[in-house]
Protein backbone atom coordinates (compact mmCIF):
# COMPACT_ATOMS: atom_id res chain seq x y z
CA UNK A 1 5.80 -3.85 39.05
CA UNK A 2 6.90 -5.06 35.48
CA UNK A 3 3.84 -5.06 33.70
CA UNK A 4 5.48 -7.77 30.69
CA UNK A 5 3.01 -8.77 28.18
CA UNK A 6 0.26 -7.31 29.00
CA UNK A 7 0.91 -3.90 28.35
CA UNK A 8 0.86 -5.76 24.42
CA UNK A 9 -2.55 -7.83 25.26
CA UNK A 10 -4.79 -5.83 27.50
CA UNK A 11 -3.53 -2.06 26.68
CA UNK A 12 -7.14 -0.44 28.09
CA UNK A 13 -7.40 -2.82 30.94
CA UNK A 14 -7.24 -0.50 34.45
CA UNK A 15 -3.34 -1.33 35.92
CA UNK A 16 -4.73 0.85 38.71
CA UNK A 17 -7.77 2.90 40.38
CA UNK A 18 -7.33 5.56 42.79
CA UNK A 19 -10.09 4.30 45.65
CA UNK A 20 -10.96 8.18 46.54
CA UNK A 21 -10.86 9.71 43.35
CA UNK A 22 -11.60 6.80 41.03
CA UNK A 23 -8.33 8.14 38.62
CA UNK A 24 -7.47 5.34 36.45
CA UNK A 25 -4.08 4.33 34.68
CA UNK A 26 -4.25 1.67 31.88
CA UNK A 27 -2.01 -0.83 30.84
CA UNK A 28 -0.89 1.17 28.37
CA UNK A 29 -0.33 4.30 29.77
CA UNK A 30 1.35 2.73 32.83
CA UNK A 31 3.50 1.24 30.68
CA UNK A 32 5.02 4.48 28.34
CA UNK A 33 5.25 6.20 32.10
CA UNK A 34 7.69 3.40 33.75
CA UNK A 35 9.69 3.24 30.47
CA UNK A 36 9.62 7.57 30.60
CA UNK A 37 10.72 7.82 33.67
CA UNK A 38 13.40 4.73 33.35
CA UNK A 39 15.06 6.85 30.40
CA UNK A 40 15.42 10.21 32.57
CA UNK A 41 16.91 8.27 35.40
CA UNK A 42 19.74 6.64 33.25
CA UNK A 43 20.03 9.93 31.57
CA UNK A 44 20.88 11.40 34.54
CA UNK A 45 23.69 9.19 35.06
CA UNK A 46 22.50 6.05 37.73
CA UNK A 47 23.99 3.15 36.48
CA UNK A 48 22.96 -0.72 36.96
CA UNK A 49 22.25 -0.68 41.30
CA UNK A 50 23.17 2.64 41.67
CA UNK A 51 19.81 3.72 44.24
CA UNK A 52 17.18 6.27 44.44
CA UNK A 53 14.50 7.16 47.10
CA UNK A 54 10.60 7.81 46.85
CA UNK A 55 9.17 9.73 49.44
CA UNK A 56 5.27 10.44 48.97
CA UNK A 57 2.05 9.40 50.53
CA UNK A 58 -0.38 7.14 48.29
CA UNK A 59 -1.10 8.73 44.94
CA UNK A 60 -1.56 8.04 41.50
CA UNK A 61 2.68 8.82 40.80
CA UNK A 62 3.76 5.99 43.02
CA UNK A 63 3.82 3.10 40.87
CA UNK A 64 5.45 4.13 37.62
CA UNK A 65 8.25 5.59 40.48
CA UNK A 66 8.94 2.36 41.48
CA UNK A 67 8.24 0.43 38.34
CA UNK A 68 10.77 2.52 36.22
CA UNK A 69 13.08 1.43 38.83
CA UNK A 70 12.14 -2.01 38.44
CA UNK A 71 13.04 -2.57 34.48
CA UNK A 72 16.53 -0.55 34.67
CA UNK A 73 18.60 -2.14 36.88
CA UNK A 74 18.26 0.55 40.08
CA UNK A 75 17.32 0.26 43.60
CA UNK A 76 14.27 2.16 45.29
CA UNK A 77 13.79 3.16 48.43
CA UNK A 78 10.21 4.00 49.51
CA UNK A 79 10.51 5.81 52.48
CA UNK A 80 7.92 6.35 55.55
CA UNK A 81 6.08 9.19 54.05
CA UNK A 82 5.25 10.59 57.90
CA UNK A 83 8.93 10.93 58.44
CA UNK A 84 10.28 14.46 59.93
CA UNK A 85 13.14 15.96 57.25
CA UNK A 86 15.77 14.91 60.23
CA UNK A 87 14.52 11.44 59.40
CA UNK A 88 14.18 11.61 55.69
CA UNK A 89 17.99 13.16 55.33
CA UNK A 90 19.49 10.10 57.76
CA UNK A 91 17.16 6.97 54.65
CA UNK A 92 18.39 9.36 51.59
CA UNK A 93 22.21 9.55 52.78
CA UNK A 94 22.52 5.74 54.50
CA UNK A 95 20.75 4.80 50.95
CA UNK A 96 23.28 6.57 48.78
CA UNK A 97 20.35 7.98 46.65
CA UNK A 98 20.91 10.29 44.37
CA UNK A 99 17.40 10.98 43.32
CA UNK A 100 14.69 12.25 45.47
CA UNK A 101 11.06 11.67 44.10
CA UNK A 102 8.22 13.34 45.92
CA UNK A 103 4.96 14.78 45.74
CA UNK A 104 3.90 18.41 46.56
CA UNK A 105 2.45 17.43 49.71
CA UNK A 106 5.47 16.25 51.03
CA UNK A 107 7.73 19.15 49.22
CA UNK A 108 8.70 21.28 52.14
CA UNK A 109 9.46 18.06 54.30
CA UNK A 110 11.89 16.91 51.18
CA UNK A 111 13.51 20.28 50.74
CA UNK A 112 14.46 20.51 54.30
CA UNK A 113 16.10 17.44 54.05
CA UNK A 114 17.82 18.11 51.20
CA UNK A 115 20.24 20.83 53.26
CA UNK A 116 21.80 17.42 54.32
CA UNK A 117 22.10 15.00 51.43
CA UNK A 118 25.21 16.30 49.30
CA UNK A 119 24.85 13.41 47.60
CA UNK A 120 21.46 14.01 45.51
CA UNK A 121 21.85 15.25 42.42
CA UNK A 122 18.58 16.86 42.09
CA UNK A 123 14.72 15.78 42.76
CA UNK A 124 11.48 15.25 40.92
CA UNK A 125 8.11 16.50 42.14
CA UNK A 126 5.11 14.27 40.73
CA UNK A 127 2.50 16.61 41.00
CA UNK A 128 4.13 20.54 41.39
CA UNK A 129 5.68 22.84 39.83
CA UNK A 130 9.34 22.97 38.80
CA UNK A 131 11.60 25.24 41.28
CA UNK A 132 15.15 25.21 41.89
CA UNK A 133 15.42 22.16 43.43
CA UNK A 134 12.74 20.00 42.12
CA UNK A 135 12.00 19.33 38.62
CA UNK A 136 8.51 18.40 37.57
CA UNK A 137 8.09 14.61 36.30
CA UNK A 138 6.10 15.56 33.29
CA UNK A 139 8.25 18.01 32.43
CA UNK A 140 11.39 15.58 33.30
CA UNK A 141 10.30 12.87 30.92
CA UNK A 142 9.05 15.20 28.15
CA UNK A 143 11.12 13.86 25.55
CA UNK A 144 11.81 11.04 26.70
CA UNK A 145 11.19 7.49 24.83
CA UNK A 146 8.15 5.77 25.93
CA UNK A 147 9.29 1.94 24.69
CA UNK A 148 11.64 0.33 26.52
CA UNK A 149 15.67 0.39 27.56
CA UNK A 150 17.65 -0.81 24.83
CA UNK A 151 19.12 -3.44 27.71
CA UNK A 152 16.26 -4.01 30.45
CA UNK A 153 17.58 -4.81 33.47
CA UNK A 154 15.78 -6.44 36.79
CA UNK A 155 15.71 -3.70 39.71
CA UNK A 156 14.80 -4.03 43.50
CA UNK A 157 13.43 -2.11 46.28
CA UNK A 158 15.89 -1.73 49.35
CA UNK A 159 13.13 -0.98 51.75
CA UNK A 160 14.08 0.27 55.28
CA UNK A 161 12.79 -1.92 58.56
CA UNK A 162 10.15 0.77 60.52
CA UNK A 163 12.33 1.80 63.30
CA UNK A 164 10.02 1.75 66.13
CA UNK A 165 12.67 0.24 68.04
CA UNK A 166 15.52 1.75 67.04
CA UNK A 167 17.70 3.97 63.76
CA UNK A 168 15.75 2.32 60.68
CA UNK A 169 18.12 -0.20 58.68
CA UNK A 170 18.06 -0.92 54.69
CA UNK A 171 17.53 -4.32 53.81
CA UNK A 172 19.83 -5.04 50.89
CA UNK A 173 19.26 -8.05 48.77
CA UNK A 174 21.65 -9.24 45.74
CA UNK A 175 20.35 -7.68 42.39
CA UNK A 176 20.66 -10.35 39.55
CA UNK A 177 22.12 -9.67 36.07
CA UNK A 178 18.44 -10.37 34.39
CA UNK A 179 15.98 -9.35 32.69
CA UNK A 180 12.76 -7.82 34.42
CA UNK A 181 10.54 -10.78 33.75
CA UNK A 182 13.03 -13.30 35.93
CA UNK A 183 12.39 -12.32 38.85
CA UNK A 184 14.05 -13.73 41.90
CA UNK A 185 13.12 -16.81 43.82
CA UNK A 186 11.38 -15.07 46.79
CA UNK A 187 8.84 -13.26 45.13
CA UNK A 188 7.75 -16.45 42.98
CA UNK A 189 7.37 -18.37 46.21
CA UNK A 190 5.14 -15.23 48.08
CA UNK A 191 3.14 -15.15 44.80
CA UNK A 192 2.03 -18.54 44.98
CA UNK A 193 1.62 -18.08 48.67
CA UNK A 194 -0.81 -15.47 48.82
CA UNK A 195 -2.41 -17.66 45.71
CA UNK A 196 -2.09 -14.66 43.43
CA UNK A 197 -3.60 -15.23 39.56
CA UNK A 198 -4.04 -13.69 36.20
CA UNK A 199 -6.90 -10.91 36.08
CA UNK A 200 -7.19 -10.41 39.81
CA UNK A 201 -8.62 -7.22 41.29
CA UNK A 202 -6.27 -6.36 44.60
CA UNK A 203 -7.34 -3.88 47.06
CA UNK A 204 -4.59 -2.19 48.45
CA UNK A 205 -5.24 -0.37 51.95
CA UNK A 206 -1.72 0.16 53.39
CA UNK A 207 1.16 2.54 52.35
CA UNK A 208 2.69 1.61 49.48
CA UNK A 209 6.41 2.86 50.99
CA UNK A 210 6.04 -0.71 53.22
CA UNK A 211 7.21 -3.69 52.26
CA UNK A 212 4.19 -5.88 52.28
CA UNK A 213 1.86 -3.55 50.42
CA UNK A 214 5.16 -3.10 47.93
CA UNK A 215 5.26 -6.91 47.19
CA UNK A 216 1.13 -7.34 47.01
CA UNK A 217 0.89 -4.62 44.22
CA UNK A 218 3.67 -5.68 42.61
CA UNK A 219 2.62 -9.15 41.73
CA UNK A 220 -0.61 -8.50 40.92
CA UNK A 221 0.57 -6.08 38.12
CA UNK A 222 3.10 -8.99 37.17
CA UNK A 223 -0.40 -10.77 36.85
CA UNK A 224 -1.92 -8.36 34.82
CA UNK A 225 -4.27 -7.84 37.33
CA UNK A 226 -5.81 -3.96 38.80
CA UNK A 227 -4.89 -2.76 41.66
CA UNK A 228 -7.43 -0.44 44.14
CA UNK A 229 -4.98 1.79 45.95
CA UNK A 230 -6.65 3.60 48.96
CA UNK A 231 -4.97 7.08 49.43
CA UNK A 232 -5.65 5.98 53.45
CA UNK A 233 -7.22 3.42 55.00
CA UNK A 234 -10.72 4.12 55.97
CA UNK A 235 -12.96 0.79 57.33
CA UNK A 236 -16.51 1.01 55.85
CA UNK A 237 -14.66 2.43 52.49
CA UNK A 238 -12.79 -0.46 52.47
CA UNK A 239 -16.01 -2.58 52.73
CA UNK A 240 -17.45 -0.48 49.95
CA UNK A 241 -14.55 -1.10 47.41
CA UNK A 242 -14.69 -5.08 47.78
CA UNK A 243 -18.23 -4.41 46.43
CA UNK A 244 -17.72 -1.85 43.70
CA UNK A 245 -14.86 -3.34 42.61
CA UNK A 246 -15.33 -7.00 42.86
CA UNK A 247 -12.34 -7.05 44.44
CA UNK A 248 -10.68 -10.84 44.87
CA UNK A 249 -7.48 -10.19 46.89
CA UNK A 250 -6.58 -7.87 49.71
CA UNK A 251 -4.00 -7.47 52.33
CA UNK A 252 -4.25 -6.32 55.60
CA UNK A 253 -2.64 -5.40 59.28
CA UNK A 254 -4.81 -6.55 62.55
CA UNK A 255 -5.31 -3.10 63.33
CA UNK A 256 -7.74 -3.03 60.08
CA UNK A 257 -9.72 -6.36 61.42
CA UNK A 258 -10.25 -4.68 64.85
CA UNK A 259 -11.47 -1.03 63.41
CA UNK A 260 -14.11 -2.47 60.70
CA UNK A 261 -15.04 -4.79 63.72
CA UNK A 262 -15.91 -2.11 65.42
CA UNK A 263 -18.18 -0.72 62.81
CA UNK A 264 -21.99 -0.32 63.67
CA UNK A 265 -23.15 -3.94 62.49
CA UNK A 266 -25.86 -2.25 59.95
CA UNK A 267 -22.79 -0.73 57.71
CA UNK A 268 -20.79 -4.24 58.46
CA UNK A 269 -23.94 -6.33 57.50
CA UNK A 270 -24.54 -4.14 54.14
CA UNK A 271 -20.98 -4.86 52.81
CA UNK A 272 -20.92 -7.20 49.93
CA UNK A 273 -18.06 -9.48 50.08
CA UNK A 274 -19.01 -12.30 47.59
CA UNK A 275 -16.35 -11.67 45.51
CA UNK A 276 -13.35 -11.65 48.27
CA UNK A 277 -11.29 -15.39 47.46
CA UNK A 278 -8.29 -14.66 50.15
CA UNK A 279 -7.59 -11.99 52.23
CA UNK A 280 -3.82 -11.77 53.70
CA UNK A 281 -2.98 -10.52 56.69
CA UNK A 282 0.65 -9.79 58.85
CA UNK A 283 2.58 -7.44 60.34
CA UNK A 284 1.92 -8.23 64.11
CA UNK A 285 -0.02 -10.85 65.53
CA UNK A 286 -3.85 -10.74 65.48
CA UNK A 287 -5.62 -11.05 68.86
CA UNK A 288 -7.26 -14.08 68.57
CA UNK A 289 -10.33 -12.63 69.72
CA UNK A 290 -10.37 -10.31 66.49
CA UNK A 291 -9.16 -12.98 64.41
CA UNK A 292 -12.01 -15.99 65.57
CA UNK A 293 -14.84 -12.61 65.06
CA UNK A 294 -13.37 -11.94 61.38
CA UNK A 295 -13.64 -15.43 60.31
CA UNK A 296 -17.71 -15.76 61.55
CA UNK A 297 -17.87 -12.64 59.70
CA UNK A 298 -15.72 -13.12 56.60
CA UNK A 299 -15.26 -17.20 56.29
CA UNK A 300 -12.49 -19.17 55.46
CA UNK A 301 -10.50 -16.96 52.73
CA UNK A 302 -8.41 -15.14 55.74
CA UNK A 303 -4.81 -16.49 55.72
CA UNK A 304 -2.38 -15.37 58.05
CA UNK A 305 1.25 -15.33 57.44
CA UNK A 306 4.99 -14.09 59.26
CA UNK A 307 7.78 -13.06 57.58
CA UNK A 308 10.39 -9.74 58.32
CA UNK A 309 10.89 -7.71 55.40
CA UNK A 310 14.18 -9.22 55.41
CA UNK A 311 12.97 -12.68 54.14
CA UNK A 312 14.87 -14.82 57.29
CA UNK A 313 11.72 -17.37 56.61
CA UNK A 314 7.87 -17.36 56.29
CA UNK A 315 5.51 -19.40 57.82
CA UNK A 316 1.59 -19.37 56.85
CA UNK A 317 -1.78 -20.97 58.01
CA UNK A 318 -5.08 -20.80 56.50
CA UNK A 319 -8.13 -19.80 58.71
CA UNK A 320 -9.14 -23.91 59.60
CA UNK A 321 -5.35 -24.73 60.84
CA UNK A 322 -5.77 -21.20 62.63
CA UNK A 323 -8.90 -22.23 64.29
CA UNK A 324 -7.15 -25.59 65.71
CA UNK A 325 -4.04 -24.00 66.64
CA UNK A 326 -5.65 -19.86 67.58
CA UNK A 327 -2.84 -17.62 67.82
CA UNK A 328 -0.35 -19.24 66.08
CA UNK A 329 1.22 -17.65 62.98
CA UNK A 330 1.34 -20.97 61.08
CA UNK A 331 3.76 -23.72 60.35
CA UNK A 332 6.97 -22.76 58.97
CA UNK A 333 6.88 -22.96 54.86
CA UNK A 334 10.27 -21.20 53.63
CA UNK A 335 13.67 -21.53 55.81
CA UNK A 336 14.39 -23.77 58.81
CA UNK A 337 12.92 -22.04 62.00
CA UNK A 338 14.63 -22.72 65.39
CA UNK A 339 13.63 -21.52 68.78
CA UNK A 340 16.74 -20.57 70.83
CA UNK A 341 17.79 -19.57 74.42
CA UNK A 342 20.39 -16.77 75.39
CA UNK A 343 23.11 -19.44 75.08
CA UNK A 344 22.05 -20.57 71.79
CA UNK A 345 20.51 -23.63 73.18
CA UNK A 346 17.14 -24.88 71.54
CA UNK A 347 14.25 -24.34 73.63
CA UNK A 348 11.41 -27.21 74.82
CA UNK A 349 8.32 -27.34 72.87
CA UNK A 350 6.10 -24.66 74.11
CA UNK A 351 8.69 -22.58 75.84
CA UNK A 352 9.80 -18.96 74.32
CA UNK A 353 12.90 -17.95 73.45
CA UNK A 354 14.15 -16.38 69.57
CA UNK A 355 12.91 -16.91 66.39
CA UNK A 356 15.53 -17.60 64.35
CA UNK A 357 16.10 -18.72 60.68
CA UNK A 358 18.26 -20.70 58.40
CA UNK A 359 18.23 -18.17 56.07
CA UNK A 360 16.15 -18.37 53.17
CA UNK A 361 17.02 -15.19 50.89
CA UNK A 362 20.69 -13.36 50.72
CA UNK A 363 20.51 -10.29 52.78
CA UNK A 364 22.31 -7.56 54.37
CA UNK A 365 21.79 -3.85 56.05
CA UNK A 366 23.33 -1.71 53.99
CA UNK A 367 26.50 0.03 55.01
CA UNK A 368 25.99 -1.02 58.61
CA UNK A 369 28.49 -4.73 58.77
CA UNK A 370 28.36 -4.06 63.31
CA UNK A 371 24.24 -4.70 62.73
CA UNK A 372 24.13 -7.51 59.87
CA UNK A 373 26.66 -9.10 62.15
CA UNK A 374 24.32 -9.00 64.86
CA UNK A 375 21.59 -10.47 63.19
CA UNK A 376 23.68 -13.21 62.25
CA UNK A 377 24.51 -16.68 64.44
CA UNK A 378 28.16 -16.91 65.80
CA UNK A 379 28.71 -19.32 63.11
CA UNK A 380 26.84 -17.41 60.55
CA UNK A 381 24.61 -19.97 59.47
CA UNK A 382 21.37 -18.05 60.86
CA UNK A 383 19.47 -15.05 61.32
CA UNK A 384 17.03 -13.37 63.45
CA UNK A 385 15.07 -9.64 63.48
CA UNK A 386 14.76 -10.38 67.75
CA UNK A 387 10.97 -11.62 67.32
CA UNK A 388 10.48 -14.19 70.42
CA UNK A 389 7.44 -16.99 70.26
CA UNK A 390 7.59 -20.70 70.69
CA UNK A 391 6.60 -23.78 68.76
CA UNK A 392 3.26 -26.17 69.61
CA UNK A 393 3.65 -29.99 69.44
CA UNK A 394 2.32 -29.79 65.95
CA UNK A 395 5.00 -27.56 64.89
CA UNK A 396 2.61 -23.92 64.45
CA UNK A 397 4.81 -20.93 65.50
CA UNK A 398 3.89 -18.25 68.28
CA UNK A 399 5.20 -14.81 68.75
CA UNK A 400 4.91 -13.76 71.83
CA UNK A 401 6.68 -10.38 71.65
CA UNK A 402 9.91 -8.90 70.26
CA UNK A 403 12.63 -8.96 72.79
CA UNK A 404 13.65 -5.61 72.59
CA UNK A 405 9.67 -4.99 74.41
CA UNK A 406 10.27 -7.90 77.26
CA UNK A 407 9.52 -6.62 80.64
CA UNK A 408 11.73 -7.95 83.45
CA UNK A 409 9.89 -7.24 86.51
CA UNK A 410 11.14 -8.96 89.68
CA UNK A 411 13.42 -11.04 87.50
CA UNK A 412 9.97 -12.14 85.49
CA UNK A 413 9.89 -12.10 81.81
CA UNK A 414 6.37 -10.62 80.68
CA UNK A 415 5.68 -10.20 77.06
CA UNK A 416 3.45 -7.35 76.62
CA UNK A 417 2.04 -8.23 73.68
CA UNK A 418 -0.42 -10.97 74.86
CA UNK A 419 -1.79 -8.13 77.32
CA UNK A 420 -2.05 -5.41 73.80
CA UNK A 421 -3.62 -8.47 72.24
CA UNK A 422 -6.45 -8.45 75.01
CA UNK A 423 -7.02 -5.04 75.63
CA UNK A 424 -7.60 -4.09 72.02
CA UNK A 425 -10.71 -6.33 72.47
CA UNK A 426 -12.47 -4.23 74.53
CA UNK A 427 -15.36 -1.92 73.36
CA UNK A 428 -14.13 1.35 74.92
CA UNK A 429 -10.60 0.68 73.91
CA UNK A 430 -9.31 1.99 70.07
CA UNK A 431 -5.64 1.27 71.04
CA UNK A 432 -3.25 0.27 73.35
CA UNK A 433 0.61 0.21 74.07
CA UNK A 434 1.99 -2.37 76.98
CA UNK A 435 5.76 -1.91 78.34
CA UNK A 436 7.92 -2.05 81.10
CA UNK A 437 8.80 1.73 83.16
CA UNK A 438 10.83 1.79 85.66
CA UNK A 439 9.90 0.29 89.48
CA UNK A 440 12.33 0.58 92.42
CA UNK A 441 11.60 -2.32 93.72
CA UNK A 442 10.96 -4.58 90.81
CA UNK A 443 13.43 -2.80 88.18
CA UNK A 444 10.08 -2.59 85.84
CA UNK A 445 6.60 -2.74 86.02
CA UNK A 446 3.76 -3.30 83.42
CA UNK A 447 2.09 0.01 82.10
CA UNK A 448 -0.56 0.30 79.81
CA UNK A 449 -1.26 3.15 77.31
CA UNK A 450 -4.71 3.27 76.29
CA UNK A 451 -6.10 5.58 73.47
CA UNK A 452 -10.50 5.57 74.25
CA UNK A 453 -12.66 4.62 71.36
CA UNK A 454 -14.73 8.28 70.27
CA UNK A 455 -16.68 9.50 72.90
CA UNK A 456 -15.32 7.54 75.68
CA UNK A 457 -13.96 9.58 78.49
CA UNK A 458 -10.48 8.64 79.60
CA UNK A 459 -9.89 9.01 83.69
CA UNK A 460 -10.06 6.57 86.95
CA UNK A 461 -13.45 5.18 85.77
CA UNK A 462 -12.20 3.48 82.79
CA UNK A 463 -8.86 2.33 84.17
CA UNK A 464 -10.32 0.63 86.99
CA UNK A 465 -12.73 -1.58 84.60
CA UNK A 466 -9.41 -2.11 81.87
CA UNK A 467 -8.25 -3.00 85.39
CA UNK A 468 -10.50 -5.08 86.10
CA UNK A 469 -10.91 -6.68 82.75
CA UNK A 470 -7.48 -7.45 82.58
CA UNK A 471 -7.53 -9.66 85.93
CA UNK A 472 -9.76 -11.74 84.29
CA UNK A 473 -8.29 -13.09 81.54
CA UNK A 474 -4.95 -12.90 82.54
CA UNK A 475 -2.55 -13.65 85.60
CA UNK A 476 -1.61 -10.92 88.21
CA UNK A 477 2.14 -10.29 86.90
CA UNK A 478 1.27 -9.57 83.18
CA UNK A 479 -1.83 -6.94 83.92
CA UNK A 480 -0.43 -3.31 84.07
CA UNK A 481 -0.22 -1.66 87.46
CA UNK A 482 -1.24 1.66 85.76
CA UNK A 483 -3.06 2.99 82.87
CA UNK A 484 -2.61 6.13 81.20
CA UNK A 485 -4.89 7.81 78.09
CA UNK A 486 -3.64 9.56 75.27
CA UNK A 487 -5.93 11.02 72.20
CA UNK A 488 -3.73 9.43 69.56
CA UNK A 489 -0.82 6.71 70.17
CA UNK A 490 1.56 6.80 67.43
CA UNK A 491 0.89 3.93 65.77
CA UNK A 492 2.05 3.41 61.70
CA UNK A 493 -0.63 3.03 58.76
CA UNK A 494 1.21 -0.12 58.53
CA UNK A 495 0.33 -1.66 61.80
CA UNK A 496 3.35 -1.05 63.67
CA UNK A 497 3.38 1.10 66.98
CA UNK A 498 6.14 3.15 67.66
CA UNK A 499 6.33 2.15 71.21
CA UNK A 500 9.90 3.11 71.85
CA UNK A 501 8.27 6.95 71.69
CA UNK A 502 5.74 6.34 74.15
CA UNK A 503 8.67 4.16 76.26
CA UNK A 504 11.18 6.41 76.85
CA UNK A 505 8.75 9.30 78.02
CA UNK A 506 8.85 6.73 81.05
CA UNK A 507 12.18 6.07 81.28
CA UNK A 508 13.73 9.99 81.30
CA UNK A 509 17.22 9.87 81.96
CA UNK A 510 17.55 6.31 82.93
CA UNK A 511 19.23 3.71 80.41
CA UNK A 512 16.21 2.83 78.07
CA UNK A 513 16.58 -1.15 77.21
CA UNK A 514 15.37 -0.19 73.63
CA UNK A 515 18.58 0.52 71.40
């Protein structure tokens, strides 16, 4: 989030808008803030990679926290902002941060966490009052210079992966000796990926502690471009920023696509999208039913792409190579994908096995060797994050599932994921959550978890026509032999589902497969 020259050229142009309460930070301003706030932290003693952790929900705080970070040399951690103090300690200590930024909402969640980071030498609060434990930022960075470091240094984000399969991990990347403006290779290639350019207007609906949203805003600062940041993602506000805004870039997660599909068509037919040139989207696979609807609605600007947020690989397609190969995440555009078996054998075209990469960027988990060694080939030359899909005759990738989820059921794998993919189709359905619980018979057994769209009454009625619909579109031993209803499933702002919660509710005291 270095905003380089034009802080100089366009000092009133917005670097970013708050979406709910239209705040705005200029160029100018953003820029003393980032170079305040860099000064305090190196006052307080962190040194070139020494770390630090953010841990706030959307606000208008959040990108000078990270952008300070960014031209001195330092790690950041943005951390899941809906994590319990339990969770927050385990990121701040693993991290080795000894900062804690937050925001008053999230105050009493920090503070409990605190009891169990020794480490931390004391915290900032972006938008309270200073206590004991927290100091205020604007007090902080008072007197503090608002030009730059003498000696500028590049800094990264070590971003944790979500955890909804297991303890989160950091993903640690090598931090260069330069200078904010070089930044390294992967980032150059993403920009010209999502076809990023100078004076773009990016609407950004996801939390800004994930590592997607993280990269988006970043370059389009780097751009000189403004940024929309929506506090939370809401679908016909989203519709109505692209409008007011003249927004040209967005990113989004195929939960987003289904809920604005889902909108009456009046407020989906009223939303002015002329000005929308490529809209990004990731994070799990998009039903192809969702995905062929969005592109009647929205055209050809809606790119797909894959890539973990530890940057194994990527591969891309545009919406017309989507629409001859649907379902497919695109062909394979940084790193050398394989498709392997249990044995390390590679698989036949069209038959599943792991996704694995020649690795494109550097990478580790932080202080955890036992799980980067895991991730790694037995001769070291690859990776994988345990995503499973297979590769067409024209070389498009398909994830079918991550095999941590696979269902063995009568010695048959099912991936549940093409049975989520369906069910989230259907008009009465908001949400849904496939896995395997435990059978006697079978070992497993295919459940569903089904949260009702508003009004819709869960019960024996509505699982008998999911039931029903399922059968039709898809064979016997992948539709679930039970549905349940919950109001809510806990599913990330982000996209990701944290199905290991709903999982082991099933499981009780047997051995849960998920580790």
């Amino acid at each position: 989030m270095y905003p380089g020259k034009f802080a100089q050229e366009n000092p009133d142009r917005p670097a970013f808008i708050m979406a709910f309460t239209g705040e705005t930070v200029t160029y100018a301003e953003y820029e003393a803030r980032t170079n305040k706030l860099a000064h305090w932290l190196h006052r307080k003693g962190l040194k070139h990679r020494d770390h630090y952790a953010i841990f706030m929900e959307n606000n208008a705080w959040y990108f000078e926290c990270c952008g300070s970070g960014e031209r001195s040399g330092l790690y950041y951690t943005c951390i899941n902002s809906y994590l319990t103090a339990e969770e927050l300690a385990f990121i701040v200590n693993n991290s080795e941060s000894r900062i804690l930024i937050t925001s008053q909402a999230k105050r009493d969640v920090a503070r409990e966490a605190l009891k169990t980071c020794p480490n931390v030498i004391t915290g900032i609060v972006v938008d309270g009052p200073t206590d004991d434990q927290f100091i205020n930022l604007q007090e902080a960075t008072a007197d503090c210079p608002a030009t730059p470091l003498d000696h500028e240094r590049l800094g990264l984000s070590m971003l944790y992966s979500s955890g909804t399969t297991g303890q989160p991990k950091g993903i640690l990347r090598p931090m260069p000796d330069n200078h904010p403006l070089e930044q390294i290779p992967l980032y150059t290639f993403l920009q010209k990926l999502w076809h990023y350019r100078e004076n773009m207007v990016y609407l950004s609906p996801a939390p800004l502690y994930h590592s997607a949203p993280q990269a988006a805003v970043n370059f389009a600062i780097r751009f000189g471009g403004t940024v929309i940041i929506m506090e939370r993602f809401d679908p016909e506000r989203y519709l109505e920023l692209i409008g007011k805004y003249k927004v040209t870039h967005s990113q989004l997660v195929p939960t987003m696509f289904s809920r604005m599909l889902k909108l009456p068509e009046a407020v989906r037919n009223k939303a002015d999208l002329s000005s929308l040139e490529i809209a990004i989207h990731a994070a799990a696979p998009c039903p192809v039913q969702v995905k062929q609807d969005m592109i009647k609605w929205w055209g050809p600007i809606i790119h797909e792409y894959y890539g973990a947020t530890e940057g194994l690989g990527f591969t891309a397609c545009n919406s017309e190579e989507w629409l001859a190969h649907p379902g497919s995440v695109g062909k394979v555009l940084l790193g050398d994908l394989h498709i392997l078996d249990e044995e390390m054998n590679p698989c036949p075209t069209g038959t599943p096995g792991t996704v694995w990469f020649k690795t494109a960027t550097e990478f580790e988990y932080f202080n955890d060797p036992e799980r980067t060694k895991e991730a790694l080939s037995p001769d070291g030359t690859m990776s994988t994050v345990g995503d499973m899909g297979y590769i067409d005759e024209d070389g498009f990738l398909y994830l079918t599932d991550r095999a941590t989820f696979m269902i063995v059921s009568g010695g048959v794998n099912i991936y549940p994921q093409e049975c989520e993919n369906l069910l989230i189709t259907h008009p009465k359905v908001a949400d849904a959550a496939v896995f395997g619980v435990p059978n006697e018979d079978f070992g497993e057994e295919v459940k569903a978890v089904i949260q009702p769209m508003p009004g819709i009454a869960p019960g024996e009625e509505l699982a008998s026509e999911l039931d029903q619909f399922c059968h039709e579109h898809l064979s016997p031993q992948k539709c679930p032999r039970s549905f349940d209803f919950e109001e809510q499933l806990p599913r990330l702002p982000t996209g990701k589902l944290y199905k290991r919660l709903l999982r082991d509710r099933y499981w009780g005291d047997k051995k849960s497969k998920i580790v």
